[in-house]
Protein backbone atom coordinates (compact mmCIF):
# COMPACT_ATOMS: atom_id res chain seq x y z
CA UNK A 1 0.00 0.00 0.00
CA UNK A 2 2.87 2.79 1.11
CA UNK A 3 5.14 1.84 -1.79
CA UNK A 4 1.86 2.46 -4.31
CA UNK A 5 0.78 5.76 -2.44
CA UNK A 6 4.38 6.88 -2.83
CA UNK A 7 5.09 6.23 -6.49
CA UNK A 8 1.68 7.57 -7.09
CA UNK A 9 2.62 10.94 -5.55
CA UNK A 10 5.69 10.67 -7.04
CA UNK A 11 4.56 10.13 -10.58
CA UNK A 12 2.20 13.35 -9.78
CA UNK A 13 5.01 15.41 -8.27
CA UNK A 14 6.45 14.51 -12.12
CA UNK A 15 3.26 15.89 -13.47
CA UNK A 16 2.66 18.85 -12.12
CA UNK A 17 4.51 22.05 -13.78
CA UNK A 18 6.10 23.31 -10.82
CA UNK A 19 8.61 20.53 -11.25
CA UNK A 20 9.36 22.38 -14.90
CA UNK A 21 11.20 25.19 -13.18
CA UNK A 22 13.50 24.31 -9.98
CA UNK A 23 16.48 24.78 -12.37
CA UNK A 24 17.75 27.46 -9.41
CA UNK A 25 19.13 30.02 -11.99
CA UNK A 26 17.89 34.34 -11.94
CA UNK A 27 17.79 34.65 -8.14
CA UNK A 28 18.16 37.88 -9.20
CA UNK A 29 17.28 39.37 -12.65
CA UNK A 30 19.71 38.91 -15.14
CA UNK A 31 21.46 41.88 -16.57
CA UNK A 32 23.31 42.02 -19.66
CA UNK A 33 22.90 42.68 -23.53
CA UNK A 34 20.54 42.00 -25.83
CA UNK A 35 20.40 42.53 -29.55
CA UNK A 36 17.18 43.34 -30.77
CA UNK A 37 15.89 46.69 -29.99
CA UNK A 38 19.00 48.64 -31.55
CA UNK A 39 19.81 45.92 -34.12
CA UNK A 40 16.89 44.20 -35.23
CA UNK A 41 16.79 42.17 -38.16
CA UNK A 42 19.43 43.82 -40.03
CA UNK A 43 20.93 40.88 -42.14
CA UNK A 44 22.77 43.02 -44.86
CA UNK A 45 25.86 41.95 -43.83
CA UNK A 46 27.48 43.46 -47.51
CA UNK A 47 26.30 46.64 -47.08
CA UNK A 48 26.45 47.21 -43.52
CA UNK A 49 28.82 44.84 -42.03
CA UNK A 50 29.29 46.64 -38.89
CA UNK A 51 25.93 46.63 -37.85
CA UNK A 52 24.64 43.55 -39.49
CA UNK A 53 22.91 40.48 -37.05
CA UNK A 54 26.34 38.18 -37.53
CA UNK A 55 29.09 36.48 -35.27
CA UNK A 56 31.38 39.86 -35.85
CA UNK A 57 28.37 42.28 -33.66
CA UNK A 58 28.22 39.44 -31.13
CA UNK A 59 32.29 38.89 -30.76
CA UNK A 60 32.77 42.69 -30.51
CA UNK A 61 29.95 43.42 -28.36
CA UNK A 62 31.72 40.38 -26.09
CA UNK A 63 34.99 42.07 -25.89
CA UNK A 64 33.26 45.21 -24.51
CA UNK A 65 30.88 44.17 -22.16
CA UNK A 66 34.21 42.05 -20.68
CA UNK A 67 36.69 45.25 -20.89
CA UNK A 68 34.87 48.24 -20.65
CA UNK A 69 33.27 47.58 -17.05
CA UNK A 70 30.30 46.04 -17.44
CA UNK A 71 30.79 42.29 -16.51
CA UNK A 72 32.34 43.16 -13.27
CA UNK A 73 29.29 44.95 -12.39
CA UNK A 74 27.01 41.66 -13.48
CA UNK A 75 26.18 42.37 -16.52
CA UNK A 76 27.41 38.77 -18.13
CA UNK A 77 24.91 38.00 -20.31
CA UNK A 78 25.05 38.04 -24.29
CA UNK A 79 21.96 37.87 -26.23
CA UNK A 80 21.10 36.86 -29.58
CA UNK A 81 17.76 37.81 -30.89
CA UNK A 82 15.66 36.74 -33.91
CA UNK A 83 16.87 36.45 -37.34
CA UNK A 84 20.63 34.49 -36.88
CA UNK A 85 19.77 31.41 -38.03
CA UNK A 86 19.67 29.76 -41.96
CA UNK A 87 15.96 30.15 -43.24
CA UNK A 88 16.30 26.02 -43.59
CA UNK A 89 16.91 23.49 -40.92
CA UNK A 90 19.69 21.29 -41.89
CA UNK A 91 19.18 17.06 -43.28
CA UNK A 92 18.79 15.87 -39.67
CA UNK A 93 16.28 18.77 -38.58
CA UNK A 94 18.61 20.38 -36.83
CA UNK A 95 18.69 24.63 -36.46
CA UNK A 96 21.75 26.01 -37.89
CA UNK A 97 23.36 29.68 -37.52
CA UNK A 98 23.36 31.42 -41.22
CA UNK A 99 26.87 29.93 -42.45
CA UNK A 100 27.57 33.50 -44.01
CA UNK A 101 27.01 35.77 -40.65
CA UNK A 102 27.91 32.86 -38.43
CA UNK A 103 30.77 30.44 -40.14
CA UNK A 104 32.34 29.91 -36.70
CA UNK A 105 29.17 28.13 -35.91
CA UNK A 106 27.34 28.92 -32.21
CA UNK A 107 29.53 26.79 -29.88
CA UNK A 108 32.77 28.60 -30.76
CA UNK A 109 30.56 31.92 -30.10
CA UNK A 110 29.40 30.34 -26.81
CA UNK A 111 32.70 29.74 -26.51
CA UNK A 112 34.27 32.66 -27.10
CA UNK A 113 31.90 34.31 -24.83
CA UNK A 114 32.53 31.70 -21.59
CA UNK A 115 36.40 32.46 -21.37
CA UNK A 116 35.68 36.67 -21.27
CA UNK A 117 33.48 35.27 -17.55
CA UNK A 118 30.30 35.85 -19.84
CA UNK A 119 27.26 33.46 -20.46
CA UNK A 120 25.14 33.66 -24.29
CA UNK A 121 21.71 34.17 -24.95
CA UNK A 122 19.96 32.54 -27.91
CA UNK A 123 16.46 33.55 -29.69
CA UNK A 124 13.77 30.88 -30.60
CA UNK A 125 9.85 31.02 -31.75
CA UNK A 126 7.34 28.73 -30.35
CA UNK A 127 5.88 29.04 -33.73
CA UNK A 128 5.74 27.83 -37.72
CA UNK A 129 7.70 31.06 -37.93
CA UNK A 130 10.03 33.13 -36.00
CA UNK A 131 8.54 37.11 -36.21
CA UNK A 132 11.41 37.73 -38.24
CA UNK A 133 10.51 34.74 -40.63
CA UNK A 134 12.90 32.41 -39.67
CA UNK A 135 12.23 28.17 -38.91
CA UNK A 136 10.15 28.19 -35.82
CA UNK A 137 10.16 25.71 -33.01
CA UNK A 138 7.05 23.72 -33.60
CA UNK A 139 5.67 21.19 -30.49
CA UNK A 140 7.61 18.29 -32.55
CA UNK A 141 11.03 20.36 -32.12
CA UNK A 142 10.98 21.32 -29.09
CA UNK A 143 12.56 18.43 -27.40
CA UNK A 144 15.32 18.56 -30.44
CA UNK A 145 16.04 22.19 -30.60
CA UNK A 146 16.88 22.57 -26.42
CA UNK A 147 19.10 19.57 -27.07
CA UNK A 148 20.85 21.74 -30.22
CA UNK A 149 20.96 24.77 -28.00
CA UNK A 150 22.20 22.99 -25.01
CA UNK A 151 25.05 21.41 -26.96
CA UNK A 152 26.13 24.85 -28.57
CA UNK A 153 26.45 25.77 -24.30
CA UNK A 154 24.24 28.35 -24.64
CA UNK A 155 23.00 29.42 -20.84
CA UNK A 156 19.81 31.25 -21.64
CA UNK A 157 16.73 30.66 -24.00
CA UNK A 158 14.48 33.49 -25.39
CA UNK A 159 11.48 31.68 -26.80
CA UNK A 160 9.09 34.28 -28.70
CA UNK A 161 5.43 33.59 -29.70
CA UNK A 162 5.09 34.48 -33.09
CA UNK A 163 3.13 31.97 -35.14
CA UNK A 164 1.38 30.03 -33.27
CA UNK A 165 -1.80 29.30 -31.74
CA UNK A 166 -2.70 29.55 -27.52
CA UNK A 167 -3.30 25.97 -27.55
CA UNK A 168 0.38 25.96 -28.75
CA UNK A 169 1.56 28.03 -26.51
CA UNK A 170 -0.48 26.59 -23.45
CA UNK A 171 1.21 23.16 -24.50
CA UNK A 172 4.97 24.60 -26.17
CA UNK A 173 5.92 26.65 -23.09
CA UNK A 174 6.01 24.82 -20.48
CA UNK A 175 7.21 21.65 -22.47
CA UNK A 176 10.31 23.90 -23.31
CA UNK A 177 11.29 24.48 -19.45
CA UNK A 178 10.80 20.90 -19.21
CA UNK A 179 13.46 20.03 -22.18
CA UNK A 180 15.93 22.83 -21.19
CA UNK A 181 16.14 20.79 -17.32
CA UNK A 182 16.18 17.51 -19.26
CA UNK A 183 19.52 18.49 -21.34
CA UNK A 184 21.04 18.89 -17.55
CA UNK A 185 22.19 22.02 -18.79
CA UNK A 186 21.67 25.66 -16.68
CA UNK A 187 19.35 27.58 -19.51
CA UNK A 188 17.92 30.50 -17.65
CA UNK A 189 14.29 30.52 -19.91
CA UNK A 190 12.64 33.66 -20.83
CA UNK A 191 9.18 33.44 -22.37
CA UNK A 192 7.10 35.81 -24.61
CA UNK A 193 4.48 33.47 -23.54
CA UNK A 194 1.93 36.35 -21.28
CA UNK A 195 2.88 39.16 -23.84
CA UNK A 196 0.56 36.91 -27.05
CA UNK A 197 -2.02 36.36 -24.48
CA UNK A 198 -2.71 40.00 -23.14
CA UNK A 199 -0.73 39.76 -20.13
CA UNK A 200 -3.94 39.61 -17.86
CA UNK A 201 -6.05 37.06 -16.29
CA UNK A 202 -8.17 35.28 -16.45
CA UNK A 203 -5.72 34.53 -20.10
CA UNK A 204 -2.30 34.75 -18.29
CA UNK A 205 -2.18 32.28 -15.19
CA UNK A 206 0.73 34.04 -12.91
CA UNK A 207 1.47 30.95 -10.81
CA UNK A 208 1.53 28.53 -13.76
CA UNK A 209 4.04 31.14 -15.27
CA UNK A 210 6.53 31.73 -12.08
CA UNK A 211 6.96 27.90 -12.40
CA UNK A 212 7.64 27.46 -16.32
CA UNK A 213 9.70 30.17 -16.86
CA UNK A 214 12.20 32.28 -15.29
CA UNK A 215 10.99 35.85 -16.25
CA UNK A 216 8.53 36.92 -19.29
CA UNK A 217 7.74 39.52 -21.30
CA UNK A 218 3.82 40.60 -20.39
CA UNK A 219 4.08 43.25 -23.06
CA UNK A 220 4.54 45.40 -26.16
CA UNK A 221 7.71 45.78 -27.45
CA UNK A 222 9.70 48.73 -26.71
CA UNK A 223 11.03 51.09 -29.50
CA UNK A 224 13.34 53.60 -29.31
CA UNK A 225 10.87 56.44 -28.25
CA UNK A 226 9.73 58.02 -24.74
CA UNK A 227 6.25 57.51 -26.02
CA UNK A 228 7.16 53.52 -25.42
CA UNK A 229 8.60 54.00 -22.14
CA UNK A 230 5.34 55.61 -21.08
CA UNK A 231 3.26 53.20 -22.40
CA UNK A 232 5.07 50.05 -20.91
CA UNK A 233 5.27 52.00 -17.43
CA UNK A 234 1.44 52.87 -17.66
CA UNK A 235 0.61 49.53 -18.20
CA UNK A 236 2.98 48.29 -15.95
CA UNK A 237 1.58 50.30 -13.04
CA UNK A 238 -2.16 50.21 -13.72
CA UNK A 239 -2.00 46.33 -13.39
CA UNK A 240 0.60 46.47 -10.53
CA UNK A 241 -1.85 44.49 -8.34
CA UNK A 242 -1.80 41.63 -10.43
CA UNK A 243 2.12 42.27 -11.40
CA UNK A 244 3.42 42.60 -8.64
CA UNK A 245 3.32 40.00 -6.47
CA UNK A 246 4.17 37.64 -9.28
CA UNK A 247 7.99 38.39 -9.48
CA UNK A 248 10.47 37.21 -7.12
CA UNK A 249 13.90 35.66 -7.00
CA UNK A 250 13.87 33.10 -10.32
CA UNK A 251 10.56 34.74 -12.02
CA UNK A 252 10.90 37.90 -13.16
CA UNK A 253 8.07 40.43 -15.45
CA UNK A 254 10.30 42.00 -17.91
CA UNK A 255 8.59 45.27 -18.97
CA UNK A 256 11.71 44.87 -22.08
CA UNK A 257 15.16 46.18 -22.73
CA UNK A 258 16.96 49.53 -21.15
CA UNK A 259 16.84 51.67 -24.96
CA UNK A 260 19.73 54.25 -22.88
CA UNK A 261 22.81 55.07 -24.97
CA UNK A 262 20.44 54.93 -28.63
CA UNK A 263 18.62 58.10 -29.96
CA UNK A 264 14.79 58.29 -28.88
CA UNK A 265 15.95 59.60 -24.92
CA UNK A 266 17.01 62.89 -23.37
CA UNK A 267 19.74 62.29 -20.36
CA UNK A 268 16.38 62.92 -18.06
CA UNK A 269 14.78 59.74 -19.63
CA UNK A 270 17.52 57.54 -19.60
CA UNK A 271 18.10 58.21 -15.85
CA UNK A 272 14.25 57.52 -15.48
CA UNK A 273 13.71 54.44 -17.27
CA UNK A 274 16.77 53.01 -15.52
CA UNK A 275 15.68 53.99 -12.21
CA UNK A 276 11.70 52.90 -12.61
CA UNK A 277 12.94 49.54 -14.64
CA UNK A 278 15.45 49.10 -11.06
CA UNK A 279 12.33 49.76 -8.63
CA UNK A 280 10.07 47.17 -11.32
CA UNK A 281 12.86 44.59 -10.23
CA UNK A 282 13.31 44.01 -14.33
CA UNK A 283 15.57 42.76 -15.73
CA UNK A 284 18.49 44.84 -16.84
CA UNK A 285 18.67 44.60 -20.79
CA UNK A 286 20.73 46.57 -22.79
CA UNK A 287 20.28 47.24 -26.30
CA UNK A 288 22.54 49.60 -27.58
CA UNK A 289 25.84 49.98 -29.52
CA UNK A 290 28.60 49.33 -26.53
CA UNK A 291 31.38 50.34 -28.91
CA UNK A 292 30.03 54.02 -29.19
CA UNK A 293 28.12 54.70 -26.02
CA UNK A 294 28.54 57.68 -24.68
CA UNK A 295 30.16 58.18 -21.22
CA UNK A 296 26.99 59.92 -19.53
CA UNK A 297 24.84 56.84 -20.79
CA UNK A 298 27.61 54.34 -19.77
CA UNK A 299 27.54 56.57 -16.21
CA UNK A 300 23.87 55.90 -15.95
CA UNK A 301 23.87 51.87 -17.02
CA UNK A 302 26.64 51.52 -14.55
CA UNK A 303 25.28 53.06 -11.28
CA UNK A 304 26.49 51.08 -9.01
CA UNK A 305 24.18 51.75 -6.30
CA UNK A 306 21.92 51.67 -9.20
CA UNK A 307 22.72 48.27 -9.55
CA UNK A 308 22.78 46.57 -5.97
CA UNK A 309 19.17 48.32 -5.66
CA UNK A 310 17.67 46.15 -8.62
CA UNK A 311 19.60 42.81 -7.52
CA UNK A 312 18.43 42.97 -4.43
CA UNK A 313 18.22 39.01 -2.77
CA UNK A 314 14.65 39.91 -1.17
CA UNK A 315 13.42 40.42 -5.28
CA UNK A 316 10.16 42.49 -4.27
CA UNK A 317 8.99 44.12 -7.15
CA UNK A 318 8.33 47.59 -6.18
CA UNK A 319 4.71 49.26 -6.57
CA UNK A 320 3.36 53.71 -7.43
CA UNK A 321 1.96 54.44 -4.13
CA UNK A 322 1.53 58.10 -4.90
CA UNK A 323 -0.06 59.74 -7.92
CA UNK A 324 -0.56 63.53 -7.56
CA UNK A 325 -2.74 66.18 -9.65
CA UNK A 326 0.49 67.74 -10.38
CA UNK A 327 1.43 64.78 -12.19
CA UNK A 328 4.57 63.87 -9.65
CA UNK A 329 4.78 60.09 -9.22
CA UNK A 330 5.81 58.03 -6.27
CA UNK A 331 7.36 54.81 -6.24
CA UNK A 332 7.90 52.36 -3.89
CA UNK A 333 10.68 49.30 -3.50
CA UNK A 334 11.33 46.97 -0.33
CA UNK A 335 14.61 45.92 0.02
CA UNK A 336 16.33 43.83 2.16
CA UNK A 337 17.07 44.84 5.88
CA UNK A 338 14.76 46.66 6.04
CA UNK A 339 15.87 49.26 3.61
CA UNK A 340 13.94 50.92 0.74
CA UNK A 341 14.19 52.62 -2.53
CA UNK A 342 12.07 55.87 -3.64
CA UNK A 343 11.68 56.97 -6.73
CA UNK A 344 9.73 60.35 -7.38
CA UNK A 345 8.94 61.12 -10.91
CA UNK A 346 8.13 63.50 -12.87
CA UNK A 347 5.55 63.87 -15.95
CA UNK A 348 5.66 67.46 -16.04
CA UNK A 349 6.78 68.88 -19.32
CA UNK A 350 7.49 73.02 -18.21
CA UNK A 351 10.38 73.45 -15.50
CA UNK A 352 11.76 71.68 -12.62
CA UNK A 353 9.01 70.97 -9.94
CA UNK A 354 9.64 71.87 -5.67
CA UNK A 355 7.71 68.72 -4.43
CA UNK A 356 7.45 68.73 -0.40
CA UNK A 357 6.20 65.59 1.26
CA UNK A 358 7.43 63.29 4.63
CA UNK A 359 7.87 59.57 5.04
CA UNK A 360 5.04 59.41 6.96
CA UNK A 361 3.27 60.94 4.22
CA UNK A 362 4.51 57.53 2.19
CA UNK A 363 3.45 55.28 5.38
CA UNK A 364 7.19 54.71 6.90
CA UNK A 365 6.70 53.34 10.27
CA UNK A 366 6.16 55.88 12.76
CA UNK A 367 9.52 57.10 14.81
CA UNK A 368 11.94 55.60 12.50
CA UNK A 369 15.45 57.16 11.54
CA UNK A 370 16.93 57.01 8.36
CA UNK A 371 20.34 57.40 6.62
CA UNK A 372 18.98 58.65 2.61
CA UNK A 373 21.44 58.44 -0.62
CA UNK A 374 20.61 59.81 -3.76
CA UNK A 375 21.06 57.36 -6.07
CA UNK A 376 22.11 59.77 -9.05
CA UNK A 377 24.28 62.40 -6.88
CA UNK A 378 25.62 60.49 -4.09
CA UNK A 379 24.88 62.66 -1.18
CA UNK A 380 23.40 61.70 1.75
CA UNK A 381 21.11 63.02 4.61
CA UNK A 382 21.50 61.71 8.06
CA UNK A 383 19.19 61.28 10.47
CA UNK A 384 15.77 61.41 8.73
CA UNK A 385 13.21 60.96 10.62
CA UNK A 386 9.71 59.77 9.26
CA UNK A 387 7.60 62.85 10.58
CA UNK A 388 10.22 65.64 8.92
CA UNK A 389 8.78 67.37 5.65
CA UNK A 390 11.71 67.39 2.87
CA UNK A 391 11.64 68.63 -0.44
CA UNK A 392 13.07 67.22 -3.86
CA UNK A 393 13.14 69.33 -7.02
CA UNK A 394 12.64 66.59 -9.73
CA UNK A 395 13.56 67.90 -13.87
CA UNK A 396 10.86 67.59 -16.23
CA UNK A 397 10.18 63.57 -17.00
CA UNK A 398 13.07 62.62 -14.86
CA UNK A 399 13.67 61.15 -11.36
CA UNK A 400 15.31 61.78 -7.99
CA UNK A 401 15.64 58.12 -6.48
CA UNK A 402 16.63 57.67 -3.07
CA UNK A 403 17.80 54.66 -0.73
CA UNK A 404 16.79 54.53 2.57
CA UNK A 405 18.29 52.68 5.32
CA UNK A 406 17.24 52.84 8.72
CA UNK A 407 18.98 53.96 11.32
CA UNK A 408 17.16 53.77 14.06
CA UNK A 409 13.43 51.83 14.39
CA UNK A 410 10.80 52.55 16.36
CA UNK A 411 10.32 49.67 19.26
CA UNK A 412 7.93 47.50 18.52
């Protein structure tokens, strides 16, 4: 009797989805680079070489992400996005890299990357189709093509939707996570998944999702535009009840890349969408050109305060607790002990804005002390306590972001 009541439990433990996703990988979210937003499918590798979706971008962008700072600060990962593989799958049904942008092949990519202390990122579709109109990973592939990517040693998986029907999805995504685990390779597994389904319930199952994949994209894309930002934030926040408490360490939302360093932000924006996408615990993204950024982008992308603020261990997606009528925005980000991170924003297009408020104002507990850095400047105020008014004069759609640590609680 035992021995059948435990295989039975066993075989349902087996079963049940949440078994898909223990692979222990994005405690934190994952930071790095990813090609798509500033690169897209550009495959004219004759007339624009430097530019063009091939090993060359993905070796040089390598190199910098390793020298110029940003792996030490944990950015590590390297992502391919749609559009680098042959439009054919090879005799045995195997995906294959586009022999003319990729002759190395992907393993001597992946391992190219591995000895600069990086990890690679590799794009797939659930679909007939990737968006870009490349082969697709249809259900009978799926098994196959995490094998392919597995052997290449590539350490993260971005599987689009494109292509394909819910029923497809509903069955495709969470059979991926349970491939990826079977190759006994680490693939951290990022899913498009919510993002072709609305990103709402009763369509989008949170709990189902936090144990397929390891962090998902709910929504639009973003382009290279303040307009985007906006909307992804907007959406973002008005659904924050239902967002929210979905993320934590190894399931992430990812509201999409950081666009800083391209051409559709002022230095204002850039510091804002970096320091709402840090209190949204997203993942940290990049999509620019690292060989050309320019040092007051770079400055921005590698805040290092910035930085320990979004990988916090707690992973508590932050929430807006305050809108006003003068269009200032508060937002609101628990970290561990007991610290916190503020971000006031503004969507006031005239002149900087005086905006006066208190801790208690933001519910603080009562009689607490507090040591405050500005993120951005550095300086710090000692000894705040949660009943003193202060004031912050925040620049037309920018931020002043502060972290908090207390100095003193009240007794409980």
């Amino acid at each position: 009797g035992l021995a059948v009541a435990v295989a039975v439990a066993v075989a349902v433990a087996l079963a049940l989805p949440s078994v898909a996703l223990e692979n222990g990988l994005a405690r934190t979210p994952p930071m790095g680079w990813l090609a798509w937003e500033r690169f897209r499918c550009n495959v004219d590798c004759r007339a624009d070489p430097h530019n063009c979706i091939s090993e060359r971008l993905f070796f040089e962008m390598a190199d910098r992400l390793a020298e110029d700072g940003w792996r030490v600060l944990g950015y590590q990962y390297i992502n391919i996005d749609d559009c680098w593989s042959a439009k054919q799958r090879d005799a045995a049904g195997r995906l294959v890299p586009d022999p003319e942008r990729f002759p190395s092949g992907i393993r001597a990519l992946a391992d190219y990357v591995h000895a600069k202390g990086l990890k690679l990122g590799i794009y797939g579709d659930l679909g007939n189709l990737t968006c870009g109109g490349y082969p697709g990973t249809t259900l009978d592939y799926v098994k196959q093509d995490a094998q392919t990517f597995a052997e290449w040693g590539v350490d993260m998986l971005k599987l689009d939707g494109c292509y394909s029907s819910e029923e497809e999805q509903a069955k495709g995504y969470p059979e991926m996570a349970r491939a990826l685990n079977a190759t006994g390779r680490p693939i951290v597994y990022s899913c498009s998944w919510p993002a072709y389904q609305g990103g709402l319930p009763p369509k989008v199952n949170y709990t189902i999702l936090a144990e397929v994949c390891n962090l998902w994209r709910n929504y639009d894309d973003i382009e290279d535009s303040w307009d985007s930002v906006l909307s992804i934030l907007d959406w973002f926040f008005t659904n924050q009840d239902v967002l929210q408490p979905a993320a934590g360490p190894g399931h992430w939302n990812d509201p999409d890349m950081l666009i800083i360093g391209n051409f559709g932000l002022s230095y204002e924006q850039s510091r804002s969408q970096m320091a709402l996408w840090t209190v949204m615990a997203a993942p940290l993204l990049m999509s620019t050109d690292l060989r050309t950024i320019s040092p007051s982008a770079k400055e921005i992308l590698q805040n290092r305060l910035m930085i320990q603020i979004n990988q916090d261990p707690l992973g508590i997606q932050g929430r807006r607790i305050v809108k006003e009528k003068s269009l200032i925005e508060v937002f609101l980000r628990p970290l561990s002990q007991a610290a916190s991170a503020l971000v006031f924003f503004s969507r006031r297009t005239d002149m900087p804005f005086l905006y006066t408020t208190s801790l208690a104002k933001l519910h603080f507990p009562e009689n607490a002390v507090y040591e405050v850095q500005d993120v951005y400047s550095g300086k710090i105020i000692s000894g705040l306590k949660t009943g003193d008014n202060f004031s912050v004069v925040i620049n037309p759609s920018g931020v002043v972001m502060w972290y908090l640590r207390p100095t003193a609680l009240p007794v409980q």
